[in-house]
PDB file of N, CA and C in Angstrom:
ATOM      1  N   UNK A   1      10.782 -15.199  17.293  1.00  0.00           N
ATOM      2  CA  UNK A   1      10.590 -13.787  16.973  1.00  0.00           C
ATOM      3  C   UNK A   1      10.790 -13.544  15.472  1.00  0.00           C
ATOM      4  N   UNK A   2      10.056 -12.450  14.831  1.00  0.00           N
ATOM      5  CA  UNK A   2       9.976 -11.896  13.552  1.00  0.00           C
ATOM      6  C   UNK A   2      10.587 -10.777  13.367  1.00  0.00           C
ATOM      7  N   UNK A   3      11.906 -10.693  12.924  1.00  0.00           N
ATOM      8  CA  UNK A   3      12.672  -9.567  13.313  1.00  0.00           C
ATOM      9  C   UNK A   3      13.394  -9.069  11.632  1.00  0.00           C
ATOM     10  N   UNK A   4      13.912  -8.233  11.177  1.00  0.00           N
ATOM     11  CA  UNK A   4      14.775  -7.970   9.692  1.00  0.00           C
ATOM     12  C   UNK A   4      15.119  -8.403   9.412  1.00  0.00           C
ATOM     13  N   UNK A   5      16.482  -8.944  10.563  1.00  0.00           N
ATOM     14  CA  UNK A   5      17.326  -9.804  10.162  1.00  0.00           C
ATOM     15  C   UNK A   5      16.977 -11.046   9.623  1.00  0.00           C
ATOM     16  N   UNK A   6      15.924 -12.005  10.328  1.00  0.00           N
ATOM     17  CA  UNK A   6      15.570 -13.273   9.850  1.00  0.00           C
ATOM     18  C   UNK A   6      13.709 -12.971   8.910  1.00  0.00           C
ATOM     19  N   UNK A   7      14.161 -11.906   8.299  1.00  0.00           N
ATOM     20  CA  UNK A   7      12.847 -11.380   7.151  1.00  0.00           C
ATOM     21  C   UNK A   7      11.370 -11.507   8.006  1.00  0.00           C
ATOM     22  N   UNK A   8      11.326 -10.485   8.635  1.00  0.00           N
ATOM     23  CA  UNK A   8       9.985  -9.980   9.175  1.00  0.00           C
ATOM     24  C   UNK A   8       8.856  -9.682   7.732  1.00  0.00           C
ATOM     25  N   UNK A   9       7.659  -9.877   8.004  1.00  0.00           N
ATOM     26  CA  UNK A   9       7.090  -8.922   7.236  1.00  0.00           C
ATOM     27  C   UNK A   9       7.267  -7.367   7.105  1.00  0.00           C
ATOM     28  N   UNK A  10       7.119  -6.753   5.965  1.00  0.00           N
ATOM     29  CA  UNK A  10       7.108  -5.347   5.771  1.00  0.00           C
ATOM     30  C   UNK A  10       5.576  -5.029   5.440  1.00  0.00           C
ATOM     31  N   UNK A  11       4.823  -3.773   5.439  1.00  0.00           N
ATOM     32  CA  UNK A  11       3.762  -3.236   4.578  1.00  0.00           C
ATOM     33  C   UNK A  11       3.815  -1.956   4.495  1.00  0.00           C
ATOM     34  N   UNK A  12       2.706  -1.367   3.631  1.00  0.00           N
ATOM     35  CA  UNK A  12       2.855   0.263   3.499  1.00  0.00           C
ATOM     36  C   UNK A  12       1.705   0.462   3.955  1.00  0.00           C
ATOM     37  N   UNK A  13       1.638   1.309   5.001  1.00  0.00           N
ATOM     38  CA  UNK A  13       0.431   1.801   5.981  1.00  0.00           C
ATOM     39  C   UNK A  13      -0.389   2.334   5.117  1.00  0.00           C
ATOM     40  N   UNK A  14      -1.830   1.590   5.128  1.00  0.00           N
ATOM     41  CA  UNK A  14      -2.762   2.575   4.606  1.00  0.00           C
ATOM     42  C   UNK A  14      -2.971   1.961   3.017  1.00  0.00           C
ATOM     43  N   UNK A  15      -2.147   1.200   2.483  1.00  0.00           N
ATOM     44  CA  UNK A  15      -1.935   0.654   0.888  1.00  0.00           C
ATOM     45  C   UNK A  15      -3.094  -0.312   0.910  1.00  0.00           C
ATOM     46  N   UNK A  16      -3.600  -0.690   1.899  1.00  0.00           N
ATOM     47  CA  UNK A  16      -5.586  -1.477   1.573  1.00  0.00           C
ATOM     48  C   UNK A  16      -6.345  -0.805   0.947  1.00  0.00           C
ATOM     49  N   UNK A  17      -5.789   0.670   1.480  1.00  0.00           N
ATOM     50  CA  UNK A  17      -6.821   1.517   0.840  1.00  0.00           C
ATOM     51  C   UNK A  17      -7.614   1.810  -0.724  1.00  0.00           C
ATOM     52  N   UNK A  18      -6.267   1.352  -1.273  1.00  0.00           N
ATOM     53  CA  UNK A  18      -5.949   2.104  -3.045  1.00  0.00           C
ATOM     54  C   UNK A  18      -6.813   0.384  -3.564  1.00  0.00           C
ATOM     55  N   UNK A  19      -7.815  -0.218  -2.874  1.00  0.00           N
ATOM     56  CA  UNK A  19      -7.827  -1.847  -3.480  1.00  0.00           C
ATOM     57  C   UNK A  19      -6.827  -2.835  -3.886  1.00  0.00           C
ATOM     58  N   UNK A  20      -6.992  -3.664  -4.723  1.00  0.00           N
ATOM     59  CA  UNK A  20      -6.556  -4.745  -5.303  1.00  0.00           C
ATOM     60  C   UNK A  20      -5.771  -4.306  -6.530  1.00  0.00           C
ATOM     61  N   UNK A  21      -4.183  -5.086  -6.702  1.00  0.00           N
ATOM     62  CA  UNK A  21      -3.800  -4.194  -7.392  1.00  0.00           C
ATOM     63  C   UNK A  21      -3.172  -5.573  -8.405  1.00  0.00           C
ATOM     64  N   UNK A  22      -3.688  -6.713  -8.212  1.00  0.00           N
ATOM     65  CA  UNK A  22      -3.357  -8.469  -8.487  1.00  0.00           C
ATOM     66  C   UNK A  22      -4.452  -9.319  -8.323  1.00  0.00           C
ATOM     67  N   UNK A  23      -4.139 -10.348  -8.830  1.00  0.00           N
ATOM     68  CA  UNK A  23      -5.361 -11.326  -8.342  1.00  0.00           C
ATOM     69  C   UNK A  23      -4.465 -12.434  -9.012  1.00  0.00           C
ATOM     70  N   UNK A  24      -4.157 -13.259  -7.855  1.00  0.00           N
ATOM     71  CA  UNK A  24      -4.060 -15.035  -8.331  1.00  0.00           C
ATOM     72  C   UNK A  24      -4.746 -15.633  -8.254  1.00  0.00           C
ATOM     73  N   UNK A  25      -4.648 -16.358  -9.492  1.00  0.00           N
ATOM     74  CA  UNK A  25      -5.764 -17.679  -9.715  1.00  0.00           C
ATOM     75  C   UNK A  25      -4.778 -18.614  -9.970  1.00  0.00           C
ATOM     76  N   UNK A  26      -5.445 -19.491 -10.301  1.00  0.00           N
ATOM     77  CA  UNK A  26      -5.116 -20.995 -10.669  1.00  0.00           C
ATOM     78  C   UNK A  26      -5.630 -21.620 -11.844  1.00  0.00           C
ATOM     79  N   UNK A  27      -4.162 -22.005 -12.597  1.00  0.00           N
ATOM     80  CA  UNK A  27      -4.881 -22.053 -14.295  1.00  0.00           C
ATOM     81  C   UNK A  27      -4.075 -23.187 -14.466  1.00  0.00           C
ATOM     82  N   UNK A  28      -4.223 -24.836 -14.669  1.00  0.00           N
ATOM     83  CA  UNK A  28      -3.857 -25.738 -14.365  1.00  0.00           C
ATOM     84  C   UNK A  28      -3.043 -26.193 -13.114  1.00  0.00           C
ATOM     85  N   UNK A  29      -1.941 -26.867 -13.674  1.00  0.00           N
ATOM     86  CA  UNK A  29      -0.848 -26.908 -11.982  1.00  0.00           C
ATOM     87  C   UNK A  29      -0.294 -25.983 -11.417  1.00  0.00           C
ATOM     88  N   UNK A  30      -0.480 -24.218 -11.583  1.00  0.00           N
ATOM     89  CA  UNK A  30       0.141 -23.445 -11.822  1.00  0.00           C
ATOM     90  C   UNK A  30      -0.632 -22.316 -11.166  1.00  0.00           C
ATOM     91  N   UNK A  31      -0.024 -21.129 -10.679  1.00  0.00           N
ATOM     92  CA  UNK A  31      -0.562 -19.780 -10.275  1.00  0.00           C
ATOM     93  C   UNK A  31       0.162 -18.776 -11.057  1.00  0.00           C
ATOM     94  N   UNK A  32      -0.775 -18.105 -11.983  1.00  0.00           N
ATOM     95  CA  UNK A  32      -1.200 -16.880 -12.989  1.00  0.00           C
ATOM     96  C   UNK A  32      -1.204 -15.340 -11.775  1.00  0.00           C
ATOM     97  N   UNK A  33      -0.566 -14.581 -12.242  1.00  0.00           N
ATOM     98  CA  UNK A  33      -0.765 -13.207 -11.274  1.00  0.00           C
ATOM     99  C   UNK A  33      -2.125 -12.019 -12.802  1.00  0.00           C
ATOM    100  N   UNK A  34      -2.929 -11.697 -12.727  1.00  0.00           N
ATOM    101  CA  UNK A  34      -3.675 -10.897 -13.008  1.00  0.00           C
ATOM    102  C   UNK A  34      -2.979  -9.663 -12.533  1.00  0.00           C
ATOM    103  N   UNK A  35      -2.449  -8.619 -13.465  1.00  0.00           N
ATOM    104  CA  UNK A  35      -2.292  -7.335 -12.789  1.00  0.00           C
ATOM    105  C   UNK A  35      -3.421  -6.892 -13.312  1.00  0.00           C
ATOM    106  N   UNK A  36      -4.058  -5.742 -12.077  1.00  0.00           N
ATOM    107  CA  UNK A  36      -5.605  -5.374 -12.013  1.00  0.00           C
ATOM    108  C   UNK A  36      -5.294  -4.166 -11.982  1.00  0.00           C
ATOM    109  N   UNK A  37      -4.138  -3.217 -11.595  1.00  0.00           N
ATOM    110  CA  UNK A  37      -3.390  -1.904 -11.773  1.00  0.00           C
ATOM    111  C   UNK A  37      -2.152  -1.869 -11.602  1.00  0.00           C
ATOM    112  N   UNK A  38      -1.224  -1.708 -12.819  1.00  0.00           N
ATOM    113  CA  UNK A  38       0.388  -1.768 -13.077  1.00  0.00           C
ATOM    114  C   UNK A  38       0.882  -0.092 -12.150  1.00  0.00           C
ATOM    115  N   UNK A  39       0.606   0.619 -11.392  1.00  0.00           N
ATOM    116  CA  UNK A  39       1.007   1.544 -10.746  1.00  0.00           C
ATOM    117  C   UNK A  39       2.028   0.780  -9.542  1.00  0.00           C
ATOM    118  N   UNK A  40       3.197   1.186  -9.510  1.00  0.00           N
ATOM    119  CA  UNK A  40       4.232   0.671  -8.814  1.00  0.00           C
ATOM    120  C   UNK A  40       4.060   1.496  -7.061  1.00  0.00           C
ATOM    121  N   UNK A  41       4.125   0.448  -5.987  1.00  0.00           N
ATOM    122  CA  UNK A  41       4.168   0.787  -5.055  1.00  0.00           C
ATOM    123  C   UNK A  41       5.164   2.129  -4.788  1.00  0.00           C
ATOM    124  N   UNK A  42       5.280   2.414  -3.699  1.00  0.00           N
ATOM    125  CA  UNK A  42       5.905   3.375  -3.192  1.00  0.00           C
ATOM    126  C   UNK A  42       6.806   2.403  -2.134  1.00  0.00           C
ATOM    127  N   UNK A  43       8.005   1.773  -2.741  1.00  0.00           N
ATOM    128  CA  UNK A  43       8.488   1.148  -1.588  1.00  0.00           C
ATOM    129  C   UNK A  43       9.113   1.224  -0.442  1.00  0.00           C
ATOM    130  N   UNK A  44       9.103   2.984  -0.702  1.00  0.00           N
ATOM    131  CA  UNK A  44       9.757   3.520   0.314  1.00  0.00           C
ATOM    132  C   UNK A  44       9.015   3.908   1.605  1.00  0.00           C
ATOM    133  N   UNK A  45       7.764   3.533   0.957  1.00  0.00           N
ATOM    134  CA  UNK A  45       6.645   3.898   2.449  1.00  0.00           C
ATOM    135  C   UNK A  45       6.373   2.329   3.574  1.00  0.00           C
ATOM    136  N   UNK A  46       7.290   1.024   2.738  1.00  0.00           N
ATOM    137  CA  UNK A  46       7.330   0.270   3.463  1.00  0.00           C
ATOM    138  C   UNK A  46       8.223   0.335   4.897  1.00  0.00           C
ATOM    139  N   UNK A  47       7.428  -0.575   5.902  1.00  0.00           N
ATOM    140  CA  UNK A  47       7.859  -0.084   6.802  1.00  0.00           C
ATOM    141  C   UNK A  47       7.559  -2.212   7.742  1.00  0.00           C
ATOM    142  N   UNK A  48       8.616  -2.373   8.650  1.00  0.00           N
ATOM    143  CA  UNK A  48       9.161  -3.914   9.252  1.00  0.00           C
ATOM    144  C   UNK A  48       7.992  -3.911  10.466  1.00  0.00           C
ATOM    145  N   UNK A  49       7.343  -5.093  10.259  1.00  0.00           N
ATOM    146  CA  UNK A  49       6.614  -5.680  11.196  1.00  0.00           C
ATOM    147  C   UNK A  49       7.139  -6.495  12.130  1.00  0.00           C
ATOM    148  N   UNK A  50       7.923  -6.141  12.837  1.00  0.00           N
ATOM    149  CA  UNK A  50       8.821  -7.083  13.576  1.00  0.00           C
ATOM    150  C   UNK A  50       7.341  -7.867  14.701  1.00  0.00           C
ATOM    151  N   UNK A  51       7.711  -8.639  15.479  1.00  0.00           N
ATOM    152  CA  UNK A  51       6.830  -9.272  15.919  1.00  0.00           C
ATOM    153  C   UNK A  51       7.563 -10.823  16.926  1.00  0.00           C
ATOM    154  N   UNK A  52       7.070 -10.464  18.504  1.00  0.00           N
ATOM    155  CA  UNK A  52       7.803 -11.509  19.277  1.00  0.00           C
ATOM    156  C   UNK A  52       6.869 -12.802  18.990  1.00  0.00           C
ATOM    157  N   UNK A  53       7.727 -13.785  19.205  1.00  0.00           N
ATOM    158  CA  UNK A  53       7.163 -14.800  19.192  1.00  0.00           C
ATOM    159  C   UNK A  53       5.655 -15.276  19.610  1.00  0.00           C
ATOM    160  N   UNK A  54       4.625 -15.541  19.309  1.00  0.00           N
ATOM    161  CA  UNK A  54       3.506 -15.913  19.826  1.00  0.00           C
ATOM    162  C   UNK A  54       2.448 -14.542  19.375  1.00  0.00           C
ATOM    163  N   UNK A  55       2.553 -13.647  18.711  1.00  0.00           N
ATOM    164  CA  UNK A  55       2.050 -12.608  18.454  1.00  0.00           C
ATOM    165  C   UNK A  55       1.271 -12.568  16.975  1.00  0.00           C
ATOM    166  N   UNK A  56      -0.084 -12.295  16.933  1.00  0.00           N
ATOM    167  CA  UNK A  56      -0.905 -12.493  16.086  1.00  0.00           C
ATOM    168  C   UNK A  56      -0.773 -11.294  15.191  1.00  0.00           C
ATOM    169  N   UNK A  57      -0.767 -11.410  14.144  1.00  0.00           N
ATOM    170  CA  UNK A  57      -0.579  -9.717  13.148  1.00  0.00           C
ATOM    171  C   UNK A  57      -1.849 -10.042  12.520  1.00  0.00           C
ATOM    172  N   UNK A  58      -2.994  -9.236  12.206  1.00  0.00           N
ATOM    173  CA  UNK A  58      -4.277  -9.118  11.268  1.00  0.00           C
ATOM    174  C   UNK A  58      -3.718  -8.022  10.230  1.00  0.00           C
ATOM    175  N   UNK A  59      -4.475  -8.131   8.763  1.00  0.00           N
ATOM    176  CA  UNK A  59      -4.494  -7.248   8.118  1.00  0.00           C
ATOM    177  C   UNK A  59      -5.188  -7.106   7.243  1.00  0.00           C
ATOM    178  N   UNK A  60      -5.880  -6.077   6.187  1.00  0.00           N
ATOM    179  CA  UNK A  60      -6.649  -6.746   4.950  1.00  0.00           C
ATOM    180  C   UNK A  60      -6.310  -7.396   3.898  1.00  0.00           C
ATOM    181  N   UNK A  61      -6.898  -7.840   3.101  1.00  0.00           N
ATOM    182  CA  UNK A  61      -5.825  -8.627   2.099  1.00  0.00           C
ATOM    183  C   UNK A  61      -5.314  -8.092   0.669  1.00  0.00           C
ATOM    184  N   UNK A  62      -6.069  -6.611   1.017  1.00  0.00           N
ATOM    185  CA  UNK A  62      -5.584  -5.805  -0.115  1.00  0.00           C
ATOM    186  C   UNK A  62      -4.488  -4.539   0.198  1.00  0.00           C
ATOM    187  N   UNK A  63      -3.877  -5.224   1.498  1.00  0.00           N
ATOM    188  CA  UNK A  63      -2.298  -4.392   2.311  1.00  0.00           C
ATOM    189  C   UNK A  63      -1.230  -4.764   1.261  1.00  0.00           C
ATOM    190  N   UNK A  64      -0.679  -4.078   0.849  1.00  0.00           N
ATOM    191  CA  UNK A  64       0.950  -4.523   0.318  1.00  0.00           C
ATOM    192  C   UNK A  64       1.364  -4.741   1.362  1.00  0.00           C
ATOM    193  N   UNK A  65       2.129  -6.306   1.127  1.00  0.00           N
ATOM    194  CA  UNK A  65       2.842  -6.723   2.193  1.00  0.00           C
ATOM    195  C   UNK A  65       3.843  -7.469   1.618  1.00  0.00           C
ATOM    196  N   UNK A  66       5.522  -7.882   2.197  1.00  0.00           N
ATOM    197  CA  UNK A  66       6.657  -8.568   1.532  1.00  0.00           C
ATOM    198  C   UNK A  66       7.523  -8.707   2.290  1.00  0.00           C
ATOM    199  N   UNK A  67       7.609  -9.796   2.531  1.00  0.00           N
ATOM    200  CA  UNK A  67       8.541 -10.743   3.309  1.00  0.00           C
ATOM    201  C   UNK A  67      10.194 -10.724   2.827  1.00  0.00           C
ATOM    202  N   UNK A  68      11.263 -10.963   3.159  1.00  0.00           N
ATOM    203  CA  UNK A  68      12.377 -10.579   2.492  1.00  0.00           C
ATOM    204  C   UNK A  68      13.265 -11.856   3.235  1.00  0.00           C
ATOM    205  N   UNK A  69      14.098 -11.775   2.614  1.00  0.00           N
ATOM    206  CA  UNK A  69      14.739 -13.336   2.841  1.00  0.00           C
ATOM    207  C   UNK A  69      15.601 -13.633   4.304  1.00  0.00           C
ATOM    208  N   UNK A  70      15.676 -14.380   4.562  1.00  0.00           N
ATOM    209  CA  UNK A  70      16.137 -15.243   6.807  1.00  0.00           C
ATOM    210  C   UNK A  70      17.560 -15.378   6.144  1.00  0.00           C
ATOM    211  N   UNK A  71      18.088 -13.711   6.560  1.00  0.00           N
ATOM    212  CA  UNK A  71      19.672 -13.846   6.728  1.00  0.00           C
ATOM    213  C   UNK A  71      20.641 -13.832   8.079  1.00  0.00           C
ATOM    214  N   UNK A  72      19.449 -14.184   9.107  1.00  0.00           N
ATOM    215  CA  UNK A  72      20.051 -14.803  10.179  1.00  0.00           C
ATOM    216  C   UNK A  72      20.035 -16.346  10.318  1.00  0.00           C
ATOM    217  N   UNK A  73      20.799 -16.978  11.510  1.00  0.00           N
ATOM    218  CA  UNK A  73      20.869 -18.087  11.491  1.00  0.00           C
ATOM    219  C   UNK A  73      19.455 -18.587  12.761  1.00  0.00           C
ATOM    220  N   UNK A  74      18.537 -17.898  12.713  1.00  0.00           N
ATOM    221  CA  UNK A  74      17.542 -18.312  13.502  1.00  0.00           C
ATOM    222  C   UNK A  74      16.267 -18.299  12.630  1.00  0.00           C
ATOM    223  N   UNK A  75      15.272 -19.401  12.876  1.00  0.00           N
ATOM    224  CA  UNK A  75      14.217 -19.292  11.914  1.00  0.00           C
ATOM    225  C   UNK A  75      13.315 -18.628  12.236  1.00  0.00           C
ATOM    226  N   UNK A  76      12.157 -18.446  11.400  1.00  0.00           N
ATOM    227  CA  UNK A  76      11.289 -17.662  11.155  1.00  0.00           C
ATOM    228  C   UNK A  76       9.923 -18.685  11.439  1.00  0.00           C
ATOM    229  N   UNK A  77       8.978 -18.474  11.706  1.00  0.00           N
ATOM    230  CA  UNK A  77       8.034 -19.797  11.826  1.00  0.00           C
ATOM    231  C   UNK A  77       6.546 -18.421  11.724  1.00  0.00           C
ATOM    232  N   UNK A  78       5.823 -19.454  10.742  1.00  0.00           N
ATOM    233  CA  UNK A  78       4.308 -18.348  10.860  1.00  0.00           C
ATOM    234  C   UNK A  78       3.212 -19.408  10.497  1.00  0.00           C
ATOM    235  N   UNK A  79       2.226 -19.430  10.772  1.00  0.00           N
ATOM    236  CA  UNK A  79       0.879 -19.884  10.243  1.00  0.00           C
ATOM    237  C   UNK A  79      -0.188 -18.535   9.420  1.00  0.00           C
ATOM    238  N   UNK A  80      -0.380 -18.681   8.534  1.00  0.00           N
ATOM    239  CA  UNK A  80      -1.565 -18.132   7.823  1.00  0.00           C
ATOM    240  C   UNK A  80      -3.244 -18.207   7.905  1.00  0.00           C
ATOM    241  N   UNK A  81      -3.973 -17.483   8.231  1.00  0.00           N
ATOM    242  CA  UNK A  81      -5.239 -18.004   7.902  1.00  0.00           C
ATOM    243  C   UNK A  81      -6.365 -16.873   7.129  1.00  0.00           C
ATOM    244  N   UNK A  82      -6.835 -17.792   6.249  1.00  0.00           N
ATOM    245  CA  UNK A  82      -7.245 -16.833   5.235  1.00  0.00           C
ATOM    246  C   UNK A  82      -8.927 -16.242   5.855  1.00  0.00           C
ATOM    247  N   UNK A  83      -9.431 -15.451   6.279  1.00  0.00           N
ATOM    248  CA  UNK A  83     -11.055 -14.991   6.740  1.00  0.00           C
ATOM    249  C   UNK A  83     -11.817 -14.203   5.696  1.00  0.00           C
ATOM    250  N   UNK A  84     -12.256 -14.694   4.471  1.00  0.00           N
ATOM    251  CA  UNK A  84     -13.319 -13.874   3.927  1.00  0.00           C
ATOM    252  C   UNK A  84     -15.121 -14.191   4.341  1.00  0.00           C
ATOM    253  N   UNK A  85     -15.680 -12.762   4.235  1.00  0.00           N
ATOM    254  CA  UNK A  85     -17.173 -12.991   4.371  1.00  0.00           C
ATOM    255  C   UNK A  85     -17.452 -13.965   4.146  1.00  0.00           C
ATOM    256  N   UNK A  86     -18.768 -14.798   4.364  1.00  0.00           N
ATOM    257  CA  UNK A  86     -19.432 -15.807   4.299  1.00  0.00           C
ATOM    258  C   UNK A  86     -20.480 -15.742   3.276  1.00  0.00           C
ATOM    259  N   UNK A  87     -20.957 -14.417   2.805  1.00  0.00           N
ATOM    260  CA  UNK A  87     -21.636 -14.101   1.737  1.00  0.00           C
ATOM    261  C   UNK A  87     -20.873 -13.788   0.466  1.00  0.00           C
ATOM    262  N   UNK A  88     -19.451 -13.481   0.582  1.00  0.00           N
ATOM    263  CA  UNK A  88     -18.802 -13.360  -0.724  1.00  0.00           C
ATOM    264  C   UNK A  88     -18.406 -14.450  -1.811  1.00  0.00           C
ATOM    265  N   UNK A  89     -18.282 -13.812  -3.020  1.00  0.00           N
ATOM    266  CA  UNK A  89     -18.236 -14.740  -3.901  1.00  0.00           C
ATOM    267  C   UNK A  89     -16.940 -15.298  -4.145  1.00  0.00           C
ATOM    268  N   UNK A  90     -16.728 -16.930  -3.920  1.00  0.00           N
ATOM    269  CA  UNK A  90     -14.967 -17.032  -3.800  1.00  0.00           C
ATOM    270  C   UNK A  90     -15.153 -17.572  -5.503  1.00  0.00           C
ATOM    271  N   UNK A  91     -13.929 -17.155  -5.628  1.00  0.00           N
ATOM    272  CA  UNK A  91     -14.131 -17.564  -7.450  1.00  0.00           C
ATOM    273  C   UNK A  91     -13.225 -19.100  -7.539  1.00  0.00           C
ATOM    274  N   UNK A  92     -13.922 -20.535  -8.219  1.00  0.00           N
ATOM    275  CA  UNK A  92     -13.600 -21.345  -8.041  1.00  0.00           C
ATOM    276  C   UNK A  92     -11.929 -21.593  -8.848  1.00  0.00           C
ATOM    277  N   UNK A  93     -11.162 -20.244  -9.923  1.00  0.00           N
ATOM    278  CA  UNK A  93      -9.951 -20.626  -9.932  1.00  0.00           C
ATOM    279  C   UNK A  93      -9.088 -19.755  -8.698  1.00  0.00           C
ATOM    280  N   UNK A  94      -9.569 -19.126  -7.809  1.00  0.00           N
ATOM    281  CA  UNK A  94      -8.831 -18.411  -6.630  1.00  0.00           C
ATOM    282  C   UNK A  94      -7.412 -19.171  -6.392  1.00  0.00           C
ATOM    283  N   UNK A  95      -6.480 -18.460  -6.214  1.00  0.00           N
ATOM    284  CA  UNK A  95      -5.161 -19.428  -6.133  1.00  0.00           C
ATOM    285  C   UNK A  95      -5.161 -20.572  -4.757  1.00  0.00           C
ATOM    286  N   UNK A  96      -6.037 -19.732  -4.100  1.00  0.00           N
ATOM    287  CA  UNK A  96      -5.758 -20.337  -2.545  1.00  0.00           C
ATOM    288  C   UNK A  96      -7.420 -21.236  -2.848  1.00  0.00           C
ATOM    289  N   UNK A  97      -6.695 -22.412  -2.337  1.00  0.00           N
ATOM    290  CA  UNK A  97      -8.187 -23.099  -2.407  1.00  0.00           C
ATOM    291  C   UNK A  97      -7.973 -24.344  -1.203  1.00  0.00           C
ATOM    292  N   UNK A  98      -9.194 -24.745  -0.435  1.00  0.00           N
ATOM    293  CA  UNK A  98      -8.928 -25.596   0.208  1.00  0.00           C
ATOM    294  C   UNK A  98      -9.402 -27.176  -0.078  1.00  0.00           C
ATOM    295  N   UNK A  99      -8.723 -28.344  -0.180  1.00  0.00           N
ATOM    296  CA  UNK A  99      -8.906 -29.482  -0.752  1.00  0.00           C
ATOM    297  C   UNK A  99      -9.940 -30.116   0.221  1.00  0.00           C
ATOM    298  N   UNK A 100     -11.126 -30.880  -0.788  1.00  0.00           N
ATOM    299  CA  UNK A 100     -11.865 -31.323  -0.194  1.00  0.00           C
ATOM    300  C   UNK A 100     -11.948 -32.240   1.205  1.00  0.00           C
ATOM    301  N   UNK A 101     -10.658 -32.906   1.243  1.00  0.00           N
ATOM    302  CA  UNK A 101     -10.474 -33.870   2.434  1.00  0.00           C
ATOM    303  C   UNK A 101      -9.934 -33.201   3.711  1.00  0.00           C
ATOM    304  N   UNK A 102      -9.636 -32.020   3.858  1.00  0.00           N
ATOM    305  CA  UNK A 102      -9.583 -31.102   4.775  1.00  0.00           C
ATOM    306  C   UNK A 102     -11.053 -30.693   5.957  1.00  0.00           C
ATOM    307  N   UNK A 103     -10.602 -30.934   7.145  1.00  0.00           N
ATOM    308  CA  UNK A 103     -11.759 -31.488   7.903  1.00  0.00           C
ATOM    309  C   UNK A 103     -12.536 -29.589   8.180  1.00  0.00           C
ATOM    310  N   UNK A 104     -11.776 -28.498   8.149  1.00  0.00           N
ATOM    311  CA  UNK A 104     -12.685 -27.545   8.105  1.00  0.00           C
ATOM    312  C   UNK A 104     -13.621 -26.834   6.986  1.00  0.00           C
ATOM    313  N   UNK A 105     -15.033 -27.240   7.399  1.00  0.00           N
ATOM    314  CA  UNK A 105     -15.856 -25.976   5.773  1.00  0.00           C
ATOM    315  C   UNK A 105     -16.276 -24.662   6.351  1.00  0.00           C
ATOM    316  N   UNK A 106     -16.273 -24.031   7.631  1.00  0.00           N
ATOM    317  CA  UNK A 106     -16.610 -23.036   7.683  1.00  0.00           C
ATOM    318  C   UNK A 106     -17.653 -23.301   9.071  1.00  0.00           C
ATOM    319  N   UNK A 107     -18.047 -21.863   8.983  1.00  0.00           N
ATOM    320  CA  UNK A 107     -18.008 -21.434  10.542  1.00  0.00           C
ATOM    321  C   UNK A 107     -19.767 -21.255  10.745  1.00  0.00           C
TER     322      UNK A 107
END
């Protein structure tokens, strides 16, 4: 389970809306943050995604979202998966990139 105590995700409902407010890339061994608009969240509109075990959360990828640190003694366990269009343009320094010897290219 994904609970406060052991740092659930948080987001601010509706914060996809306002776009992209960052962009990581990749600029040698390293990830660069691009601020794309310095306007400071409202962190008070964040709000805990708690979540039982086995439970899928979707969201867009322009949600403020922030994880906060496992100050219980039980872990936290998640998988990620990234879904953009198939017609969009992925930019080849994107932070997230998948290495060629990786057996999935797409759908």
């Amino acid at each position: 389970d994904a609970t406060v105590d052991n740092g659930c995700m948080w987001a601010i409902p509706g914060g996809h809306r306002g776009g992209a407010r960052t962009r990581f890339r990749r600029e040698g061994s390293g990830t660069i943050t691009d601020v794309l608009d310095p306007t400071p969240y409202d962190l008070s509109a964040l709000v805990p995604i708690e979540a039982s075990a086995g439970t899928c959360i979707a969201f867009h990828g322009c949600l403020p979202h922030w994880s906060g640190p496992n100050s219980s003694d039980r872990p936290r366990l998640a998988y990620t998966l990234h879904i953009i269009d198939g017609a969009a343009h992925y930019p080849e320094d994107n932070w997230l990139q998948r290495g060629p010897d990786l057996p999935l290219r797409g759908f």
